[in-house]
Protein backbone atom coordinates (compact mmCIF):
# COMPACT_ATOMS: atom_id res chain seq x y z
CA UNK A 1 -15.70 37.61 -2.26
CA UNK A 2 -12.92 35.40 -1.13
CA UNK A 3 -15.35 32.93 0.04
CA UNK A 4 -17.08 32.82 -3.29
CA UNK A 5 -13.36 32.37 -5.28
CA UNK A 6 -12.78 29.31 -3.06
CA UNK A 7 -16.46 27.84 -4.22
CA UNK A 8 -15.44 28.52 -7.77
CA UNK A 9 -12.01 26.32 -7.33
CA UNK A 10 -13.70 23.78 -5.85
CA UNK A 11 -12.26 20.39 -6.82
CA UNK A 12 -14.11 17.23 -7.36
CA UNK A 13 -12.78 13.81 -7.30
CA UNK A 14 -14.67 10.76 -9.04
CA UNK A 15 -13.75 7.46 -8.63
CA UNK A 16 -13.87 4.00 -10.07
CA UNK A 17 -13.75 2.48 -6.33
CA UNK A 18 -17.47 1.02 -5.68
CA UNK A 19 -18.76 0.74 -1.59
CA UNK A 20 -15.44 -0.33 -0.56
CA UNK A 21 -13.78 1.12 2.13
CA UNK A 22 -11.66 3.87 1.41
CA UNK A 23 -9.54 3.70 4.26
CA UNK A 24 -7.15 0.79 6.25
CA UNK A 25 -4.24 0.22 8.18
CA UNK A 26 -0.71 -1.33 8.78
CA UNK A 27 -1.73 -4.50 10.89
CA UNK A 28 1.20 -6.85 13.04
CA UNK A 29 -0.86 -9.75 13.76
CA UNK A 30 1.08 -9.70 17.05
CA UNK A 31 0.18 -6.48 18.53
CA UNK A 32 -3.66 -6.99 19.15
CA UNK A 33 -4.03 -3.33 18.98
CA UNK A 34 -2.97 -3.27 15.47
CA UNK A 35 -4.60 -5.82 13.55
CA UNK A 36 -7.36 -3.85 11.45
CA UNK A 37 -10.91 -2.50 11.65
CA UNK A 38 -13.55 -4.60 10.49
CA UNK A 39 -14.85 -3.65 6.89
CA UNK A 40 -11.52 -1.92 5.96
CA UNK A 41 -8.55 -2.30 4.23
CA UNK A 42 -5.34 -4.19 5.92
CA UNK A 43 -1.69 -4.16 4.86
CA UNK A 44 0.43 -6.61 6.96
CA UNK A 45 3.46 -5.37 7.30
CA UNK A 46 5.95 -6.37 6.87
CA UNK A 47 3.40 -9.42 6.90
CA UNK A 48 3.67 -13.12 5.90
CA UNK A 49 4.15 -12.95 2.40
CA UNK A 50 7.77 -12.67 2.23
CA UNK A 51 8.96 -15.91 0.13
CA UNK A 52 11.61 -17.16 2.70
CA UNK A 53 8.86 -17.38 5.74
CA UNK A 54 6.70 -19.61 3.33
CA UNK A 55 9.42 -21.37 1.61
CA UNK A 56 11.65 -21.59 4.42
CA UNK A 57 14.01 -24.75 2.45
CA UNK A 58 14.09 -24.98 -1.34
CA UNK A 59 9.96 -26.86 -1.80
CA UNK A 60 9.65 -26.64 1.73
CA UNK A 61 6.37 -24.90 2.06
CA UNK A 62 4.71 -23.75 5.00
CA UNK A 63 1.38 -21.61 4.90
CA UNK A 64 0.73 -21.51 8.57
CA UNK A 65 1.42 -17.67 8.88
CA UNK A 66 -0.14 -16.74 5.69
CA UNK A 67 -3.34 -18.88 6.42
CA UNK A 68 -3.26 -16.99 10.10
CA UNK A 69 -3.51 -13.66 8.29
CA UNK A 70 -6.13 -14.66 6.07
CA UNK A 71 -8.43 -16.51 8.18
CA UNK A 72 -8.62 -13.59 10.63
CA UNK A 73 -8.62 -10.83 7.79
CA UNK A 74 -12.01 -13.22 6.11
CA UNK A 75 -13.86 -13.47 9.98
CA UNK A 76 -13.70 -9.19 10.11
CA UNK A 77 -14.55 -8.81 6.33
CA UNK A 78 -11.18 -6.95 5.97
CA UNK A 79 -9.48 -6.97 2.75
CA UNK A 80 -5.59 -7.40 2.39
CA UNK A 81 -3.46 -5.63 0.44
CA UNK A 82 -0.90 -8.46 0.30
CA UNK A 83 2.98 -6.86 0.12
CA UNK A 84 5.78 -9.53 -1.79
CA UNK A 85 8.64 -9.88 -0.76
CA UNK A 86 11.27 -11.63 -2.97
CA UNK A 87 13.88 -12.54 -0.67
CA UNK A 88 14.28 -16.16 0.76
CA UNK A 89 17.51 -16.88 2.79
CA UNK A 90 18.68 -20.11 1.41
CA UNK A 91 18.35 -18.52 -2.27
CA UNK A 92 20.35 -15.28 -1.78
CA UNK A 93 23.28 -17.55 -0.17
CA UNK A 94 23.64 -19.10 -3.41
CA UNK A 95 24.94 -15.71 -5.19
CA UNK A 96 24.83 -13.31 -2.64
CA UNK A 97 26.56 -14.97 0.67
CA UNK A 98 28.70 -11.93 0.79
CA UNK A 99 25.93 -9.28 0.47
CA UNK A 100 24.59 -9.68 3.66
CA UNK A 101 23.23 -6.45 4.93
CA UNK A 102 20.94 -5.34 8.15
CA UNK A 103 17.65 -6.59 7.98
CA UNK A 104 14.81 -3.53 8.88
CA UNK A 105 12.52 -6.09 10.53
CA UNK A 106 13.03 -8.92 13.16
CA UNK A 107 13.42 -12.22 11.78
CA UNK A 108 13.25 -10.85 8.16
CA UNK A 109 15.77 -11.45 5.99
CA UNK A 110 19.21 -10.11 5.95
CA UNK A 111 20.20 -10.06 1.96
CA UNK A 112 18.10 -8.28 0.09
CA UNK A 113 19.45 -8.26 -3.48
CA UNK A 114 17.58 -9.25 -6.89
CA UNK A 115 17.14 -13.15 -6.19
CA UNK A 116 19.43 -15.83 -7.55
CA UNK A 117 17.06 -17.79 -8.79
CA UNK A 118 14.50 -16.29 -11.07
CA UNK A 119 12.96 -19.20 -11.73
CA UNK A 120 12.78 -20.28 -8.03
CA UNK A 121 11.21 -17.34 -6.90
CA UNK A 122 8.44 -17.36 -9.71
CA UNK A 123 7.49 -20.86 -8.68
CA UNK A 124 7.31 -19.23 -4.81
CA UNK A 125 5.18 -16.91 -6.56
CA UNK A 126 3.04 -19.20 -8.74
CA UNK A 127 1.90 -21.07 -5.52
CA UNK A 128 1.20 -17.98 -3.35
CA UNK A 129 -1.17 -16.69 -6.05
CA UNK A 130 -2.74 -20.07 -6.44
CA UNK A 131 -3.96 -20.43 -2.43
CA UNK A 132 -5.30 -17.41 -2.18
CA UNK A 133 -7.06 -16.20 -5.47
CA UNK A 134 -10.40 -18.16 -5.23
CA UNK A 135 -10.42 -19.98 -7.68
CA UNK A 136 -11.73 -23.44 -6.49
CA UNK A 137 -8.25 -25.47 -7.30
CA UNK A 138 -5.22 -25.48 -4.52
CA UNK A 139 -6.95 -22.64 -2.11
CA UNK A 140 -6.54 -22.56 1.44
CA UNK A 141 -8.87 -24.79 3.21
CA UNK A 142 -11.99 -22.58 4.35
CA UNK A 143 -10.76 -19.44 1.93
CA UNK A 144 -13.98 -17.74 1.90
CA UNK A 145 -12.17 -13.59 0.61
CA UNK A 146 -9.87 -14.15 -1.79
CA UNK A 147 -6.84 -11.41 -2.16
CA UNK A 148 -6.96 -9.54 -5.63
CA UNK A 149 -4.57 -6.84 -4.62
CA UNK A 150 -1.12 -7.37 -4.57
CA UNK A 151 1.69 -5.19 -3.96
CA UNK A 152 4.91 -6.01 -5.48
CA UNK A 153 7.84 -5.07 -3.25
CA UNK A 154 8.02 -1.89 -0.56
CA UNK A 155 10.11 1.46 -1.17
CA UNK A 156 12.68 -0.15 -3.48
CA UNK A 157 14.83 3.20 -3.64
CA UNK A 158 15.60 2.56 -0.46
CA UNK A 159 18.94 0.07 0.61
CA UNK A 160 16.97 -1.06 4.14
CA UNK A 161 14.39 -2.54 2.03
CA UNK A 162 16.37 -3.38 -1.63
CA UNK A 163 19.85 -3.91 -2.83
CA UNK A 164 19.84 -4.23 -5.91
CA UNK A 165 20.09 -2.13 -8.71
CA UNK A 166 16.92 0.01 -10.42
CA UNK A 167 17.12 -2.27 -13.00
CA UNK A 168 17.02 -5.34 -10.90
CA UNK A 169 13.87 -4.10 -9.35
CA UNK A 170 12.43 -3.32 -12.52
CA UNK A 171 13.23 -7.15 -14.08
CA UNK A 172 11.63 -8.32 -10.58
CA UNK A 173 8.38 -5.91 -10.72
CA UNK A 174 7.85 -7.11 -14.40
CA UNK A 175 8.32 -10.74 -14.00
CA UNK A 176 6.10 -10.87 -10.92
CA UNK A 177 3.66 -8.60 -12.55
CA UNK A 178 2.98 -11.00 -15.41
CA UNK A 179 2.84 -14.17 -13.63
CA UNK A 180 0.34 -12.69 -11.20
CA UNK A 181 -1.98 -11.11 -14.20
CA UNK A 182 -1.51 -14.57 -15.81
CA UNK A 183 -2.83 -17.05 -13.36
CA UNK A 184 -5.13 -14.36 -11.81
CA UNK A 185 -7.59 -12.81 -14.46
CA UNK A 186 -8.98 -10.25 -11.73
CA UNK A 187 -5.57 -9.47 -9.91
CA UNK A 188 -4.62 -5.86 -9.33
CA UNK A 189 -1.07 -4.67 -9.11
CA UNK A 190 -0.33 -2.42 -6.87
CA UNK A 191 3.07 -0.36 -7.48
CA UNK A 192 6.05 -0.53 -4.90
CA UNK A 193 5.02 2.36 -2.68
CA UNK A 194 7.17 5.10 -3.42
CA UNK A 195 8.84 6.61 0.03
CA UNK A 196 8.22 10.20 -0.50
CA UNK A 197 9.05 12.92 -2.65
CA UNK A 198 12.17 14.04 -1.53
CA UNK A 199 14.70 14.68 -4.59
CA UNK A 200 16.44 11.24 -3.97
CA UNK A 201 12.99 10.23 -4.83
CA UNK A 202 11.86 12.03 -7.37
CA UNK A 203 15.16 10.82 -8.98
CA UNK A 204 14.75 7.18 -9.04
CA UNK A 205 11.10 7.02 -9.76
CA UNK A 206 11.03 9.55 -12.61
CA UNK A 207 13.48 7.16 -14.04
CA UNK A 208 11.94 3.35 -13.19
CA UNK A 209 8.06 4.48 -13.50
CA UNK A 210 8.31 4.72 -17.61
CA UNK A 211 9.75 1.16 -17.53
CA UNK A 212 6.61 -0.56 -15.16
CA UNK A 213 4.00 1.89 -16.25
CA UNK A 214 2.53 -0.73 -18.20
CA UNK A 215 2.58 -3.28 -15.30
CA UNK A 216 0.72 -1.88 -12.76
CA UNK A 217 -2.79 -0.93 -12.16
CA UNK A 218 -2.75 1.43 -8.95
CA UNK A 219 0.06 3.97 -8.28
CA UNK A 220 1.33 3.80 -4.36
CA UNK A 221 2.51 6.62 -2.19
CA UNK A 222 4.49 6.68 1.57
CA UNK A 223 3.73 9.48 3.70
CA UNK A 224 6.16 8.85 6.98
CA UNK A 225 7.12 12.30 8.74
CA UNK A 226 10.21 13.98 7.62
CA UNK A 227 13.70 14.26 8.90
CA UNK A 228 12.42 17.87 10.42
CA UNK A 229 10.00 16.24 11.68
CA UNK A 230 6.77 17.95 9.93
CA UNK A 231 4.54 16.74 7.41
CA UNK A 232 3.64 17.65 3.65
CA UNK A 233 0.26 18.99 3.99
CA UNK A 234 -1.23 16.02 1.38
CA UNK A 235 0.74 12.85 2.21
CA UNK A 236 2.77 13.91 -0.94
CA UNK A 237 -0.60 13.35 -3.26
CA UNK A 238 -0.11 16.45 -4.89
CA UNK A 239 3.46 16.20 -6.05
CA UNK A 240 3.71 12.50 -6.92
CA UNK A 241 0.56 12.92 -9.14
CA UNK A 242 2.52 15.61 -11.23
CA UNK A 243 5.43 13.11 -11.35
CA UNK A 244 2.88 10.49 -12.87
CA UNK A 245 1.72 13.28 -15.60
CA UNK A 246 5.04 13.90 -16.48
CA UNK A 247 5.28 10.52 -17.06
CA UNK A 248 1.87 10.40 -19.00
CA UNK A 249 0.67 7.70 -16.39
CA UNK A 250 -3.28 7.86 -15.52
CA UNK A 251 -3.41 5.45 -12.45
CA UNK A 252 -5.68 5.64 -9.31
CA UNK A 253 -3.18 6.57 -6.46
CA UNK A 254 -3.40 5.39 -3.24
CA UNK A 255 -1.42 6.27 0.12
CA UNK A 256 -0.52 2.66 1.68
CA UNK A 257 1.60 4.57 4.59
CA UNK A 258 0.18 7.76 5.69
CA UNK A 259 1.46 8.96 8.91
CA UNK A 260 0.26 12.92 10.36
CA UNK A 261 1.87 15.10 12.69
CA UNK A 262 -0.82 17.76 12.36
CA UNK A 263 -4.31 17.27 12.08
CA UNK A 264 -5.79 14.24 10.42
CA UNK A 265 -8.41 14.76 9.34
CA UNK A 266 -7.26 17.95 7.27
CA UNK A 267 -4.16 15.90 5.67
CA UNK A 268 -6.49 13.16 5.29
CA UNK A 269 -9.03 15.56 3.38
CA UNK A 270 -6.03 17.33 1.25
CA UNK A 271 -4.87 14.22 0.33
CA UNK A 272 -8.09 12.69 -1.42
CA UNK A 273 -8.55 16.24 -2.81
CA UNK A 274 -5.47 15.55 -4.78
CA UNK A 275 -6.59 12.47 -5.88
CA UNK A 276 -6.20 10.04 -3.37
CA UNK A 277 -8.69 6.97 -3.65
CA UNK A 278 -7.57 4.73 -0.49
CA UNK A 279 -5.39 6.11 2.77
CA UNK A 280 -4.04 3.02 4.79
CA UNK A 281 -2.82 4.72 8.31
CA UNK A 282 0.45 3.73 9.96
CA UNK A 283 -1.16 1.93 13.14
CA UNK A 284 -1.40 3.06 16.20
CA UNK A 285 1.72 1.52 17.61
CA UNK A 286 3.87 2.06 13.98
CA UNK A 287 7.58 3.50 14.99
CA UNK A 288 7.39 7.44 14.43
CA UNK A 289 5.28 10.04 15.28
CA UNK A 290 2.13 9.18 17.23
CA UNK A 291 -1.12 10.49 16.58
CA UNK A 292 -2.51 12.39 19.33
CA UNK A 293 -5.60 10.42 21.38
CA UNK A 294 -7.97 13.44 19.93
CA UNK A 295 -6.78 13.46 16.65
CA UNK A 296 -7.20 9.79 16.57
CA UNK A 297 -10.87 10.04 17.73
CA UNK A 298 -11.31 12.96 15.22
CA UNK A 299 -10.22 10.25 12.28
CA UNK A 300 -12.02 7.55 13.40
CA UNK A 301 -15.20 9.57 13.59
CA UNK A 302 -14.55 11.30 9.82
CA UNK A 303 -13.59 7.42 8.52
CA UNK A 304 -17.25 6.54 10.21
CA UNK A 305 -18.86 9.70 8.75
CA UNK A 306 -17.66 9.04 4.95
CA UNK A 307 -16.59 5.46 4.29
CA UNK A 308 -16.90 4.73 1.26
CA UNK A 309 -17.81 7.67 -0.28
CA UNK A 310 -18.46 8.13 -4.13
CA UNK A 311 -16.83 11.39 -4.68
CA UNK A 312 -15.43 14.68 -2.53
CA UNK A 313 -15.07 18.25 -3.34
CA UNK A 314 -13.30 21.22 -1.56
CA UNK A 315 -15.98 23.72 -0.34
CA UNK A 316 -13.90 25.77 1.01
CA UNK A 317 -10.27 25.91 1.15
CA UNK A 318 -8.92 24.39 4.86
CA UNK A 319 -11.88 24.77 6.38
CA UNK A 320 -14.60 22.46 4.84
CA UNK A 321 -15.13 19.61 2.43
CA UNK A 322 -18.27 17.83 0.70
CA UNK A 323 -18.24 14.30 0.05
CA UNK A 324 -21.05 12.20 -1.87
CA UNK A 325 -21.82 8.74 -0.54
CA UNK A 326 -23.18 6.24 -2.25
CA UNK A 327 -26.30 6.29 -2.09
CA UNK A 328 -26.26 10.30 -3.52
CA UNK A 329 -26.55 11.91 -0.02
CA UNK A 330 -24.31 14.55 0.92
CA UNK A 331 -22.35 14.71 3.75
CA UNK A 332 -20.40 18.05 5.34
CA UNK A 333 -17.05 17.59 6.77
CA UNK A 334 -15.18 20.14 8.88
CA UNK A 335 -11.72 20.19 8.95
């Protein structure tokens, strides 16, 4: 009887994604052991597109990192989920020389407030879009995969990654948001991944989400383990998607930072039963918890099994799943 009440509940999830892949991870172009699997998703981070490493002096441009990234990302048919960052050195001294905080990443930069120049930073922006959309005019020699997804900024509630007020991020997640969807027809705005759930969370998102709603395509969750060190059971699927209800928003969500301390595969399985489209994994070398070496195998083999997959249901509850590929087979996943 219980067995038969679990069938009934069973939850289906249908998607708009086509063949891609479903799944990616955080790459550092200098750790060869985290730079992406082949066919997959990749999110640099904290990557190359951060204005001041391309601008490094006011219309002093230099691609060399960003091309780096790109070529490799193109030769393993990866696709990159490109993070901005609107912080360039020699602009926050002009307004901010006082501000100067503790930068969470070596060599990134130490201010991190709104940036003094508007205008300055758009024109950063205007350029970055135009060598790497695909378009045929100012592309990077040899671009071949052109990056459609960008992601406008990185936990903004938080003071190790922004500074500035919520309604300096919101000017900056707007502004960006139409340039981008004006000189890219195809572009697709990802949201600034939302940390967690955590009240402190909850707090500033239930209030900046009504004002970007309209400005984003795909809603972005962080899963990093807690400060007890456990995990929510769903990389924090479950409870962000209520958020967005509350605040009548109907956007794919995706997890851009999902890091386990349990089993993987079950979180993993949880998570895209609470609607879920893409999980992008920490890395194998990210700070924090590790995954164990046969919970890793266990994920790699269940991202092998299902890539790609058209649509999931719960069978039955933590035990097994049933996910629809493609081509309309079925496949049975454990967990």
């Amino acid at each position: 009887m219980k067995k038969l009440f679990f069938i009934l509940l069973t939850f289906v999830i249908f998607s708009n994604v086509s063949a891609e892949s479903r799944f990616g991870e955080l790459t550092f172009m200098r750790d060869e052991k985290m730079r992406g699997k082949d066919n997959q998703w990749v999110r640099p981070h904290p990557g190359p597109f951060v204005w001041s490493f391309i601008e490094q002096s006011k219309g002093n441009f230099v691609w060399d990192e960003t091309d780096k990234h790109m070529k490799y990302s193109q030769e393993r048919n990866q696709k990159i989920l490109a993070t901005i960052w609107p912080y360039a050195t020699w602009d926050q001294k002009t307004c901010n020389k006082k501000k100067k905080g503790r930068s969470p990443f070596k060599g990134f930069p130490k201010r991190m407030n709104k940036p003094c120049s508007m205008p300055d930073y758009l024109n950063f922006l205007t350029l970055l879009i135009d060598r790497y959309d695909g378009d045929g005019n100012n592309d990077m020699p040899g671009l071949k995969t052109k990056i459609t997804h960008w992601e406008i900024m990185n936990e903004p509630e938080f003071e190790m990654f922004f500074k500035g007020t919520e309604e300096e991020f919101v000017d900056i997640f707007v502004a960006s948001s139409k340039l981008i969807k004006e000189k890219q027809k195809d572009s697709v705005i990802v949201m600034a991944g939302a940390a967690a759930m955590y009240p402190e969370n909850k707090k500033f998102w239930s209030s900046a989400l009504p004002k970007i709603k309209d400005h984003f395509d795909i809603a972005n969750i962080h899963h990093i383990s807690g400060r007890d060190g456990k995990c929510d059971k769903d990389f924090w699927v479950g409870e962000f998607s209520e958020l967005l209800a509350s605040k009548k928003i109907d956007k794919p969500i995706w997890v851009t930072e999902a890091m386990t301390c349990g089993p993987p595969v079950k979180a993993y399985v949880n998570a895209f039963s609470k609607g879920a489209e893409v999980i992008i994994d920490v890395g194998v070398n990210a700070p924090g918890a590790k995954m164990s070496k046969k919970g890793r195998k266990k994920l790699n083999e269940f991202i092998e099994q299902v890539d790609g997959f058209k649509s999931m249901r719960i069978i039955t509850k933590n035990k097994s799943a049933e996910f629809t590929m493609q081509n309309g087979s079925k496949k049975m996943i454990e967990f």
